[in-house]
Protein backbone atom coordinates (compact mmCIF):
# COMPACT_ATOMS: atom_id res chain seq x y z
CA UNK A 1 80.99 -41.98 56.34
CA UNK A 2 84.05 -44.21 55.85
CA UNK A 3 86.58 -42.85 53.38
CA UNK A 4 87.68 -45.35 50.60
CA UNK A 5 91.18 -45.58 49.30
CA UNK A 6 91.94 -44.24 46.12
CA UNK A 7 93.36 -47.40 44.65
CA UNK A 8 89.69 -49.15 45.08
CA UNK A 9 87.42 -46.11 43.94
CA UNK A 10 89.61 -46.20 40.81
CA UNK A 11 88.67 -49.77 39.89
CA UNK A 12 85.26 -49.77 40.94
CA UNK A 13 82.38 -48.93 38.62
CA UNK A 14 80.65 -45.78 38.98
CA UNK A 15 77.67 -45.61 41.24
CA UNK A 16 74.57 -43.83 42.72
CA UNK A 17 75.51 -43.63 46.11
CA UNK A 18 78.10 -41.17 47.54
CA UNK A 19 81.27 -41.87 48.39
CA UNK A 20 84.40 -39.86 50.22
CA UNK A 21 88.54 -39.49 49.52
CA UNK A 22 91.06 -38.24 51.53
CA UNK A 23 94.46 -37.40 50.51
CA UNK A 24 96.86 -35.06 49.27
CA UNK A 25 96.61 -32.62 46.77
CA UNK A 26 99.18 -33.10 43.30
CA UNK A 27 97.54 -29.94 41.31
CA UNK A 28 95.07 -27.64 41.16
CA UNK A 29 93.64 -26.64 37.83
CA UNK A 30 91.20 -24.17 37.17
CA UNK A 31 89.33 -23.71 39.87
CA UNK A 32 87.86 -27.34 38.78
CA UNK A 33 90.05 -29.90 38.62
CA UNK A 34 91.81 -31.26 41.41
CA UNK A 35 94.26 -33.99 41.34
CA UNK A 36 94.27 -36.48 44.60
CA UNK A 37 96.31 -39.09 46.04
CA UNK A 38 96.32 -41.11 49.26
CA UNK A 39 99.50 -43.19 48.29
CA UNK A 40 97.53 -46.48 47.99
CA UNK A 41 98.56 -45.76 44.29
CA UNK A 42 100.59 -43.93 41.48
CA UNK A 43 97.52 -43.00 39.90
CA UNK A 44 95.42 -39.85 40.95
CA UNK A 45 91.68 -39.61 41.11
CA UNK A 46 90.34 -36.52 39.65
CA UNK A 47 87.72 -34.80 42.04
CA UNK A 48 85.63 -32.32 40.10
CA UNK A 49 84.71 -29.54 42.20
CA UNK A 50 81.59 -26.99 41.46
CA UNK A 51 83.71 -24.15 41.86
CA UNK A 52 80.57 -21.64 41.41
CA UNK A 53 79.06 -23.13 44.53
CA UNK A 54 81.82 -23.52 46.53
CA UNK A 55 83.43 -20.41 48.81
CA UNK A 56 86.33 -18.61 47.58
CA UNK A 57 88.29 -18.86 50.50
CA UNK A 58 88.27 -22.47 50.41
CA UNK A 59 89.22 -22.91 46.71
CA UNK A 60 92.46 -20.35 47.93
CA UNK A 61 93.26 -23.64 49.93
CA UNK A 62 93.22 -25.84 47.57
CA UNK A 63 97.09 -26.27 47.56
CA UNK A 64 99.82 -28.61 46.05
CA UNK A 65 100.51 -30.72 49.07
CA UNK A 66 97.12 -29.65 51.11
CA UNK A 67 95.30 -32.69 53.13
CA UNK A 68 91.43 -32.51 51.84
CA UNK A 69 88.49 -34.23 52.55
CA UNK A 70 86.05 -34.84 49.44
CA UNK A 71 82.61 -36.40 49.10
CA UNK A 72 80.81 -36.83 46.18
CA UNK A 73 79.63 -38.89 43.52
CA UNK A 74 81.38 -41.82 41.77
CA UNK A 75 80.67 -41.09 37.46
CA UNK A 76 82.46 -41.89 34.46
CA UNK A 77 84.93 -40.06 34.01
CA UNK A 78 85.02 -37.68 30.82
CA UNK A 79 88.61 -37.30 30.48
CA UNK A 80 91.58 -39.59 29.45
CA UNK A 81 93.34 -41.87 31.39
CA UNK A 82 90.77 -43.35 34.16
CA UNK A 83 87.39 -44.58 34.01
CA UNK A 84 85.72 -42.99 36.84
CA UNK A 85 86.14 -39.20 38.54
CA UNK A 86 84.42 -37.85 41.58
CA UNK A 87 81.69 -35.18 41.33
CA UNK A 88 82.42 -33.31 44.19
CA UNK A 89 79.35 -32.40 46.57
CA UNK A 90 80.93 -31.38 49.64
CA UNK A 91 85.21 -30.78 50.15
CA UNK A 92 87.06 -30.21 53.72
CA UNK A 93 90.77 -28.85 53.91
CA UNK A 94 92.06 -30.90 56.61
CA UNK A 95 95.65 -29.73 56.64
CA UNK A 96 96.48 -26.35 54.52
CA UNK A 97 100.13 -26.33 52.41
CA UNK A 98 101.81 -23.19 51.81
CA UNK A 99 102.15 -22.84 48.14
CA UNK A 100 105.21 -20.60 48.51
CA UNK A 101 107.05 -22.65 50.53
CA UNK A 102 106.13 -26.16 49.77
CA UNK A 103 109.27 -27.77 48.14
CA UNK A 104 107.41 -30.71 46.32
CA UNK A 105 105.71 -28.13 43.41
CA UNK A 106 104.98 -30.96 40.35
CA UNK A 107 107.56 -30.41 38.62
CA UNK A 108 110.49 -32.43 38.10
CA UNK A 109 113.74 -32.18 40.81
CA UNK A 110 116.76 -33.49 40.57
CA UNK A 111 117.27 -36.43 43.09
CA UNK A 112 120.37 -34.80 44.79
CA UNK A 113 117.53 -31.97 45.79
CA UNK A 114 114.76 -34.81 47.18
CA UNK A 115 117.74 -36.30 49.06
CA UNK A 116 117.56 -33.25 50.79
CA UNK A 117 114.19 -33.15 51.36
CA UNK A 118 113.98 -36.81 52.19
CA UNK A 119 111.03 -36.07 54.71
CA UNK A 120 108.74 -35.02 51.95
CA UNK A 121 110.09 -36.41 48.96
CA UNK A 122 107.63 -39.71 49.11
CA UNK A 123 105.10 -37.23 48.12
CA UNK A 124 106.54 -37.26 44.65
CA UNK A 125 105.12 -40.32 42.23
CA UNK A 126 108.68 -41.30 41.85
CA UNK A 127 109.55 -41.86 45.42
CA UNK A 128 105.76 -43.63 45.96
CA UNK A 129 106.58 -45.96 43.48
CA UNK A 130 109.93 -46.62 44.95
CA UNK A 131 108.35 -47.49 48.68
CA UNK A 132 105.72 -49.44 47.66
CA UNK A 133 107.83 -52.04 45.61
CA UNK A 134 110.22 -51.92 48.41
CA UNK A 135 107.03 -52.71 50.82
CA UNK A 136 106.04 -55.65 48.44
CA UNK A 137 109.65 -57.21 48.22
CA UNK A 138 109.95 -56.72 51.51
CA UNK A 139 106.84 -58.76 52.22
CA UNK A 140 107.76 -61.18 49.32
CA UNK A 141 110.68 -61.85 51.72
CA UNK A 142 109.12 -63.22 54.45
CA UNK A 143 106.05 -65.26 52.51
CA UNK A 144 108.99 -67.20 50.06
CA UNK A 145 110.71 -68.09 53.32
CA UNK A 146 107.42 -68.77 55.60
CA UNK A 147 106.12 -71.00 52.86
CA UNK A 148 109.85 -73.27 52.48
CA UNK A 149 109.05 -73.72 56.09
CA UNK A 150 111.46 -71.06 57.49
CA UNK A 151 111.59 -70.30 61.39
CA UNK A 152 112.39 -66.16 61.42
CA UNK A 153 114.84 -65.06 63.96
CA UNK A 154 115.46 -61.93 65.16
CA UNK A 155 119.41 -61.43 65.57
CA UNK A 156 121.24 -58.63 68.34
CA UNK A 157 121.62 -55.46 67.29
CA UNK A 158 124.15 -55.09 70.01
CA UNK A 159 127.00 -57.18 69.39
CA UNK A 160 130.34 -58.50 70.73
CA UNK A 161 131.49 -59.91 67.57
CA UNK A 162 132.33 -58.89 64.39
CA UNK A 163 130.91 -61.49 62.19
CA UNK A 164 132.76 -59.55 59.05
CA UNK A 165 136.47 -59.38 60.92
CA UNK A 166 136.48 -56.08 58.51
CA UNK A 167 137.03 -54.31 61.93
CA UNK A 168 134.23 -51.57 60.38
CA UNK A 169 131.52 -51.50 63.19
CA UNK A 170 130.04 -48.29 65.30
CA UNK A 171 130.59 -48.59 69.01
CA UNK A 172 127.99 -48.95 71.66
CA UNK A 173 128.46 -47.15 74.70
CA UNK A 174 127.73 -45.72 77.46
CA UNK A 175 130.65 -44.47 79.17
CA UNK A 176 131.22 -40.74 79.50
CA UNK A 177 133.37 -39.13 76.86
CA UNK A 178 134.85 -37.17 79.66
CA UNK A 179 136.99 -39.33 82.13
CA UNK A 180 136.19 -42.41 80.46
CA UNK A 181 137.53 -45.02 82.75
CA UNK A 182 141.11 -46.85 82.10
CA UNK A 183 142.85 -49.87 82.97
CA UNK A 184 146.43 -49.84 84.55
CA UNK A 185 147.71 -49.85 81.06
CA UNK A 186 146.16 -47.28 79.60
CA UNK A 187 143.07 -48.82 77.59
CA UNK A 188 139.53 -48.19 78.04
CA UNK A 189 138.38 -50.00 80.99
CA UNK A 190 134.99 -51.84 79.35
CA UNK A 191 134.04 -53.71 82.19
CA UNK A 192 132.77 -50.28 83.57
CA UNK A 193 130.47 -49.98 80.85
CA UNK A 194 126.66 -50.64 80.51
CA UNK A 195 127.22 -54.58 78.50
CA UNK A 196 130.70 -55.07 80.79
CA UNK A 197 132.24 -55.66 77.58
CA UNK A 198 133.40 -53.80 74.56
CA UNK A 199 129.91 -53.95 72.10
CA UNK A 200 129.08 -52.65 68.34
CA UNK A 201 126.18 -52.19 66.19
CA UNK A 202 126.03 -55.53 64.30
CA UNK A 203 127.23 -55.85 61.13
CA UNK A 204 125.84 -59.19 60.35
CA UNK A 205 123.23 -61.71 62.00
CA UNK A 206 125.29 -64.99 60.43
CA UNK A 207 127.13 -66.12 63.35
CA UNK A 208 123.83 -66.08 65.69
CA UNK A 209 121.88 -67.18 62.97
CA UNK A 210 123.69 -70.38 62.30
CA UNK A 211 123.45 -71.21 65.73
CA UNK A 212 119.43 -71.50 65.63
CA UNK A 213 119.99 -73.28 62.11
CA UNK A 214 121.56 -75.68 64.07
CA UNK A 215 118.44 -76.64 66.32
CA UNK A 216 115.52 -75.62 63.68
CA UNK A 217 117.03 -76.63 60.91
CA UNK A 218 116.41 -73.59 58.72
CA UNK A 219 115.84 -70.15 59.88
CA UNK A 220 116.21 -66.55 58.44
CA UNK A 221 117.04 -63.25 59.82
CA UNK A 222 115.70 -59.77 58.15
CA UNK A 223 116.85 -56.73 59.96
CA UNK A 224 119.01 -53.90 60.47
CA UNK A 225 123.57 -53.66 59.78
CA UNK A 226 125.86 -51.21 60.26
CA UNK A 227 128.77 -50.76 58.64
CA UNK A 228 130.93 -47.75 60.00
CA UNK A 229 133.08 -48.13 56.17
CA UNK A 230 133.79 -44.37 54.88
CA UNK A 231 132.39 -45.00 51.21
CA UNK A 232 130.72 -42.16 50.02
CA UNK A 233 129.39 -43.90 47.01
CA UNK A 234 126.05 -44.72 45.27
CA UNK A 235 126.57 -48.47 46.37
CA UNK A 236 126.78 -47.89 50.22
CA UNK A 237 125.15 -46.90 53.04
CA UNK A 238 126.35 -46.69 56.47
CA UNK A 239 122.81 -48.35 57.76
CA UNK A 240 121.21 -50.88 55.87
CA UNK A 241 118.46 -53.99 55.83
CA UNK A 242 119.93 -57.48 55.24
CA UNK A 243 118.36 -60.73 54.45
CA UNK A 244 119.98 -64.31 56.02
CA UNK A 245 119.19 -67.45 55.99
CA UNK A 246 120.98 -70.31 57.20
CA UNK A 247 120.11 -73.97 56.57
CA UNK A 248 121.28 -76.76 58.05
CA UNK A 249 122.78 -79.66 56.12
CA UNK A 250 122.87 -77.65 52.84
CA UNK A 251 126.17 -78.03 51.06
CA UNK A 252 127.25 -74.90 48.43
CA UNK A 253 125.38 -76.54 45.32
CA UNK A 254 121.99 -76.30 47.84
CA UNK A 255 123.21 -72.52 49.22
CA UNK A 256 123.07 -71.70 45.07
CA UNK A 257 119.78 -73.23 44.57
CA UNK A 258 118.19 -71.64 47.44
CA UNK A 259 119.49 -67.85 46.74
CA UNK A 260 118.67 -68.26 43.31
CA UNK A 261 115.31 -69.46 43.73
CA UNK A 262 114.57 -67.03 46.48
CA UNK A 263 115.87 -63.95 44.39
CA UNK A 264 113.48 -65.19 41.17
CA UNK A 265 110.50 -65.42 43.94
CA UNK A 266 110.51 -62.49 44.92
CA UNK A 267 111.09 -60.50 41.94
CA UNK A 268 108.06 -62.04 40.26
CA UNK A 269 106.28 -61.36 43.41
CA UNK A 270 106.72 -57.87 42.59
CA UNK A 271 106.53 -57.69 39.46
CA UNK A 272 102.98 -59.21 39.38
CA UNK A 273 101.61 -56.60 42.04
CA UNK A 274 103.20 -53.30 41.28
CA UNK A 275 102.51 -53.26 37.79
CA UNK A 276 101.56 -49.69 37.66
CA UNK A 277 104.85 -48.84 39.90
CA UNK A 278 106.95 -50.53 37.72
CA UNK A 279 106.18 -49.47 34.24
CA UNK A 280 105.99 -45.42 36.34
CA UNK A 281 109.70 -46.65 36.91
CA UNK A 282 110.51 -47.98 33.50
CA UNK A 283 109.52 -44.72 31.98
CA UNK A 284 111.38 -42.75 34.23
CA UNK A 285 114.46 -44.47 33.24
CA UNK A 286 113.80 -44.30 29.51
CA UNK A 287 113.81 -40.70 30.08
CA UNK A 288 117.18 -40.33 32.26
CA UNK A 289 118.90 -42.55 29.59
CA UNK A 290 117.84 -39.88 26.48
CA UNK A 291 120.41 -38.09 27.90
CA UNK A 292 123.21 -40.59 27.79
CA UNK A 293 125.57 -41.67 24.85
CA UNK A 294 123.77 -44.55 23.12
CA UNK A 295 127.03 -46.26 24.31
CA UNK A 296 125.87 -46.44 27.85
CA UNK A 297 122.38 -46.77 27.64
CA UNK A 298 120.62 -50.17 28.71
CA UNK A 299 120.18 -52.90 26.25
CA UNK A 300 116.64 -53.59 27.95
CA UNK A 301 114.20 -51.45 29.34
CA UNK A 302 113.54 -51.97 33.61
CA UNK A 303 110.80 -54.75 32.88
CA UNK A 304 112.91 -56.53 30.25
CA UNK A 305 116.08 -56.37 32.60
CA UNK A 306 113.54 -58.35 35.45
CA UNK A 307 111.74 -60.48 33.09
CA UNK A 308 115.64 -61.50 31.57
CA UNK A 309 116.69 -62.88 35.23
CA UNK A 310 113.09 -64.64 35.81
CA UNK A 311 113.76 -66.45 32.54
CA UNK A 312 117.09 -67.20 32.70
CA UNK A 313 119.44 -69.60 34.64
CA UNK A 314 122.09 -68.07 36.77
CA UNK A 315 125.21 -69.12 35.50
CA UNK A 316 127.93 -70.66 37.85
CA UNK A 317 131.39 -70.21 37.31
CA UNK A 318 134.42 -70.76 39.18
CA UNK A 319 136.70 -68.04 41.02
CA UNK A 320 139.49 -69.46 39.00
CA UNK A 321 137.30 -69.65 35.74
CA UNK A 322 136.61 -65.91 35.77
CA UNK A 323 140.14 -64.37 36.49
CA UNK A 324 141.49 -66.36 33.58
CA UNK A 325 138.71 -64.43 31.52
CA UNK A 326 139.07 -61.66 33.29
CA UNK A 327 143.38 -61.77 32.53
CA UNK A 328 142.56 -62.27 28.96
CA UNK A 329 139.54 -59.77 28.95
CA UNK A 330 139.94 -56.57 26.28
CA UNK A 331 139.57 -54.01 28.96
CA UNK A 332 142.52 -55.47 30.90
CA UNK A 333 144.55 -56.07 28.07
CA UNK A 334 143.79 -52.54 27.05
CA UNK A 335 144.20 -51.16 30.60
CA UNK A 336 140.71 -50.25 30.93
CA UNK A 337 140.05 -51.28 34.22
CA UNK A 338 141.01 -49.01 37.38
CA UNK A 339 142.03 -52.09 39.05
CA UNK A 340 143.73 -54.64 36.60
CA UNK A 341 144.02 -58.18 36.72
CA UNK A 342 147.35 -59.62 37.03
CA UNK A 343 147.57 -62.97 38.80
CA UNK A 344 145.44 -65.57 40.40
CA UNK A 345 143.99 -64.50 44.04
CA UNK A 346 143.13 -60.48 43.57
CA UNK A 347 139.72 -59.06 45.19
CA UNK A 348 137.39 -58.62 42.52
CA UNK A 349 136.00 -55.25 42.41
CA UNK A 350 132.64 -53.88 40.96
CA UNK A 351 133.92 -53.01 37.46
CA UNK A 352 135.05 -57.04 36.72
CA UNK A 353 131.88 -58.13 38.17
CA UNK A 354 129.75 -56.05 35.92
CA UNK A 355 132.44 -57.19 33.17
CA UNK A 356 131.37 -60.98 33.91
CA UNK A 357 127.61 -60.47 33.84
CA UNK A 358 127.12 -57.83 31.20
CA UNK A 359 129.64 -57.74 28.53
CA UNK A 360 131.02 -61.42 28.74
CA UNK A 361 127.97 -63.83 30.10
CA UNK A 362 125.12 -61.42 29.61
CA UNK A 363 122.98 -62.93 32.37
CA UNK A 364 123.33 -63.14 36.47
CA UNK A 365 126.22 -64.82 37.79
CA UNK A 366 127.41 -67.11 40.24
CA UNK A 367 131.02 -66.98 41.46
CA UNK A 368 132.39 -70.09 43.55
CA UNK A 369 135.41 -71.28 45.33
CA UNK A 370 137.27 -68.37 46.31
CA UNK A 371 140.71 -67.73 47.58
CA UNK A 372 140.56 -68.07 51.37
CA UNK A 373 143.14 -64.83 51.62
CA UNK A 374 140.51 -62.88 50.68
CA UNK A 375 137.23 -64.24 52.50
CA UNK A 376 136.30 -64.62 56.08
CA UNK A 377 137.07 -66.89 58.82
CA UNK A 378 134.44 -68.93 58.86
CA UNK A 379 133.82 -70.54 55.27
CA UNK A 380 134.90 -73.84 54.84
CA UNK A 381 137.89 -74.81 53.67
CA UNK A 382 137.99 -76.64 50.39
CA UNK A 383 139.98 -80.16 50.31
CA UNK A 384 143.03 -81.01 47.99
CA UNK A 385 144.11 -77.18 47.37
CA UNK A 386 147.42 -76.90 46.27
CA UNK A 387 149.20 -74.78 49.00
CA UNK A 388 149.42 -71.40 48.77
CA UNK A 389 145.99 -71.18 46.26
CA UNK A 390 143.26 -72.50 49.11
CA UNK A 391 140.37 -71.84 48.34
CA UNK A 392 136.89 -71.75 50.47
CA UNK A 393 133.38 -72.54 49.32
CA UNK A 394 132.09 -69.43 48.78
CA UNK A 395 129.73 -68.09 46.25
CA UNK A 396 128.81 -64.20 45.11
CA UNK A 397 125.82 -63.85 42.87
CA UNK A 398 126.15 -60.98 40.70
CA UNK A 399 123.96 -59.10 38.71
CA UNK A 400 123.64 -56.61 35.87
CA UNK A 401 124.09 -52.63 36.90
CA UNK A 402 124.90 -54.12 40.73
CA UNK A 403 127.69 -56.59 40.87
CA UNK A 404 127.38 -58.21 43.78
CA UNK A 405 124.34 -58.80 45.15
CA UNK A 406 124.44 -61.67 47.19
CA UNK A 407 127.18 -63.53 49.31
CA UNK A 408 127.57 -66.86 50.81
CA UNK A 409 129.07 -69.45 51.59
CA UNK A 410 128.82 -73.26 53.10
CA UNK A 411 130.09 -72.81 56.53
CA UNK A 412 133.58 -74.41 58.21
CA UNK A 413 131.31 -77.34 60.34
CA UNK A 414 135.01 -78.92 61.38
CA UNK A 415 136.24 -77.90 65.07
CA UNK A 416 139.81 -78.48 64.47
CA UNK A 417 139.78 -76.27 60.80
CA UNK A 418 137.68 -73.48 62.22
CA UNK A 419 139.99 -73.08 65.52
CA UNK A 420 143.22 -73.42 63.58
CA UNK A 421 141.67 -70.37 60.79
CA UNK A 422 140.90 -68.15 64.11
CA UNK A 423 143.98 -68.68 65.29
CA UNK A 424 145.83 -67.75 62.28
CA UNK A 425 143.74 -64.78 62.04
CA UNK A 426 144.34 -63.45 65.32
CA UNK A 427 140.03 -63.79 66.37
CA UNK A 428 139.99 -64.65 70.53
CA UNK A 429 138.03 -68.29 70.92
CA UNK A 430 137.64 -66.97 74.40
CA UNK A 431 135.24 -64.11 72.53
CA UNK A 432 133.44 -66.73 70.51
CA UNK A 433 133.20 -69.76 72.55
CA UNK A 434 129.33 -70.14 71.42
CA UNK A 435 130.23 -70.00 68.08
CA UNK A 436 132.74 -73.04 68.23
CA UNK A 437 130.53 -74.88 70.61
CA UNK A 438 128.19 -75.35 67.69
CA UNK A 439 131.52 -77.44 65.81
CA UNK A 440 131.76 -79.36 69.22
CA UNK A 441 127.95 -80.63 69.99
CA UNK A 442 126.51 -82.35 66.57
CA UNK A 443 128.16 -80.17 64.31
CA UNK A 444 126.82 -80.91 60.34
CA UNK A 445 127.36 -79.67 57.17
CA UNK A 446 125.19 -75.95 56.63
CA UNK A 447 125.20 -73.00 54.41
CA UNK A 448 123.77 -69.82 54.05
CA UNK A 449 124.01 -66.46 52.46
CA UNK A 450 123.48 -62.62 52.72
CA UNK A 451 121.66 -60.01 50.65
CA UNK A 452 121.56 -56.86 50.79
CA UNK A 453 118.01 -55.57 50.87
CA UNK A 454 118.53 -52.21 49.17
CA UNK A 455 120.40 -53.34 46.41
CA UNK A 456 117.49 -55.63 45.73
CA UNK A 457 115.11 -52.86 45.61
CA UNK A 458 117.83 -50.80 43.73
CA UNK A 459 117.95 -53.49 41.20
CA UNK A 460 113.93 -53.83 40.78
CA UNK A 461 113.23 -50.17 40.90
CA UNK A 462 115.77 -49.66 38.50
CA UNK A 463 117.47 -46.57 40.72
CA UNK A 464 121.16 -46.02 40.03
CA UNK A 465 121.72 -44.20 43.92
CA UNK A 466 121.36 -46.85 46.94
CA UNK A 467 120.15 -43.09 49.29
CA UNK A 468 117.03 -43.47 46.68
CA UNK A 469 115.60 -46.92 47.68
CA UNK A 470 115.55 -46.21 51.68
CA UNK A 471 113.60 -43.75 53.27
CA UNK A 472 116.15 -41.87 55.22
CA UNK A 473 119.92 -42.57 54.00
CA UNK A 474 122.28 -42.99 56.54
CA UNK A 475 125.61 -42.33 55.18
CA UNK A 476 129.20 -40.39 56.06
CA UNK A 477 128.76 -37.19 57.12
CA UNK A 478 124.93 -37.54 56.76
CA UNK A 479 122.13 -38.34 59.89
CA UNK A 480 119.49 -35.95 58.96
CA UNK A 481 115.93 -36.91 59.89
């Protein structure tokens, strides 16, 4: 007999004929009542078991975290809280769990203690619920994009370039670290290694990406970066998923459009299948915030904070636009902010973004037209900027409790601009002679943008700690699992 998940035998009717579960055991309670999940759910089935007919031995392995086996029959459930139980005929420990040394007791843990236990933690509802809206966004991805007509592309992970010019990228090697080969001079001698060249782990698909825009006209990547930056914060991880999609012939206003209409997709995507994940998730952050100041507590609960950006237009607002509020803003008058505002062409940093879309515009924003000081090399260059305040046409879309969440850009499509900016910045055309032969063989206006996967799911789930929306958080000082 075929076991059925738990998710499906707890909206189907009860019935005559037997049926069998398999999953893990959450609790345990009197010799009777045994809680079960498969992880097709939140919920739990209750299995009854006739504890007067059933061996002693095998009720002593009935554990928190066993695997078991159950048959039985399907009834109405007398109880609270689900409609149907299982009247357990026949039960099968397939994998015992040490009660005295199983970690994942149901109880509540702190999250610093599951991060330790990350390999067992998704037994807890909390970390279930977390994975399985990640799973569904994840697959929202892909269907929004395969349904605009999308072509996916699947970017190097091994990489010559840095696509960031940050300069923050792991090394790929395979050169001894013993007598590593040199040049006359001194320097590592690359061409003895495996690539012949000097190669990293990626930190972004864009540049390869925009080369297949230009040929399929609109294409996305979703996989794996790397970002060797030493922040040890709850905003970054060292290893992380990123969604990119580059269009051809989209100009910024289009790159706006599409990110916000992609982000709104996918959201609603979730929210409409992981109803019971979601409100789990909503509850659990109703009960962290008791414990706050009413000061810092949210305005809306999880569901309102999703339902707010579905219903609401993202507002767009210029670079230039938001330091003037920024300048005149009460916390930097004040000198509230860590990093004040002074003049015209500073980095923002988290706490004025969450400024802009919380206290001042209460709703998502979109930042555009950047200083080019302060953004890459390969944005395009705005025309008619006053000298020494160019600007680029970039955009950032920031949202509440994240900041920045997405970031873009139309891209520099003119060979002479986009030669003269590497130049000035020092990047070899020699190294990225693919790249510029896209400007030089029917180059066209095209934009595109990246997000950051996890801060999605940090955003939907409602998590405050980026480690607690991947399954195993790679970050400094920390590769365990």
């Amino acid at each position: 007999m075929k076991h059925t998940k738990v998710k499906d035998l707890l909206s189907s009717a009860p019935a005559l004929h037997e049926v069998k579960a398999k999953g893990w055991v959450r609790t345990f309670r009197n010799n009777q009542f045994l809680a079960l999940n498969d992880g097709s759910t939140i919920n739990n089935i209750q299995c009854v078991v006739d504890f007067a007919n059933t061996p002693e031995e095998t009720l002593k392995r009935i554990t928190t975290g066993a695997a078991v086996s159950v048959k039985g029959h399907l009834v109405e459930s007398q109880g609270a809280g689900q409609k149907v139980e299982i009247q357990v005929t026949e039960i099968k420990i397939l994998g015992d769990s040490d009660a005295e040394k199983y970690p994942m007791q149901p109880k509540k843990h702190s999250l610093e203690f599951l991060r330790e236990n990350a390999h067992l933690r998704i037994r807890t509802n909390m970390f279930g619920a977390i994975m399985r809206v990640r799973s569904t966004l994840a697959f929202a991805v892909h269907q929004y994009f395969q349904e605009k007509g999308f072509f996916y592309v699947n970017t190097p992970i091994i990489t010559g370039s840095d696509a960031e010019g940050a300069g923050e990228m792991f090394r790929v090697t395979a050169l001894p670290f013993d007598g590593t080969p040199r040049t006359e001079d001194g320097k590592v001698n690359f061409k003895e290694d495996f690539f012949g060249r000097e190669t990293n782990l990626t930190v972004s698909g864009q540049l390869e990406g925009e080369t297949y825009a230009m040929a399929l006209g609109q294409i996305y990547t979703f996989g794996p970066t790397f970002r060797a930056e030493n922040s040890n914060t709850s905003r970054h991880l060292a290893e992380f998923w990123m969604i990119e999609p580059e269009v051809a012939f989209n100009n910024l206003a289009d790159n706006m459009d599409l990110a916000e209409d992609f982000i709104k997709y996918v959201i609603k995507y979730t929210v409409d299948k992981c109803g019971d994940d979601l409100k789990f998730l909503e509850q659990r952050l109703l009960d962290e915030e008791k414990s706050k100041p009413q000061a810092e507590r949210s305005e809306m609960t999880l569901l309102e904070k999703l339902s707010f950006v579905l219903d609401n237009n993202f507002k767009r607002v210029s670079y230039t636009e938001a330091i003037d509020i920024l300048k005149n803003s009460k916390p930097n008058k004040n000198k509230k902010f860590q990093y004040l505002i002074e003049e015209w062409g500073a980095d923002l940093q988290s706490e004025h973004e969450r400024f802009l879309v919380e206290k001042h515009f209460k709703c998502p924003v979109i930042l555009f037209d950047y200083p080019a000081k302060i953004k890459a090399f390969y944005m395009r260059l705005n025309d008619n900027t006053e000298p020494g305040k160019e600007t680029v046409r970039a955009m950032d879309i920031l949202f509440p409790g994240i900041g920045e969440i997405v970031g873009g850009s139309q891209r520099e499509e003119r060979y002479e601009v986009l030669l003269e900016k590497m130049k000035a910045l020092g990047i070899d055309e020699k190294e990225l002679y693919w790249y510029l032969d896209t400007r030089r063989f029917g180059s066209a206006v095209h934009s595109g943008f990246g997000l950051g996967f996890e801060r999605l799911v940090l955003f939907v789930t409602g998590m405050s700690n980026i480690r607690d929306v991947i399954p195993f958080p790679r970050t400094p000082q920390n590769a365990e699992f």
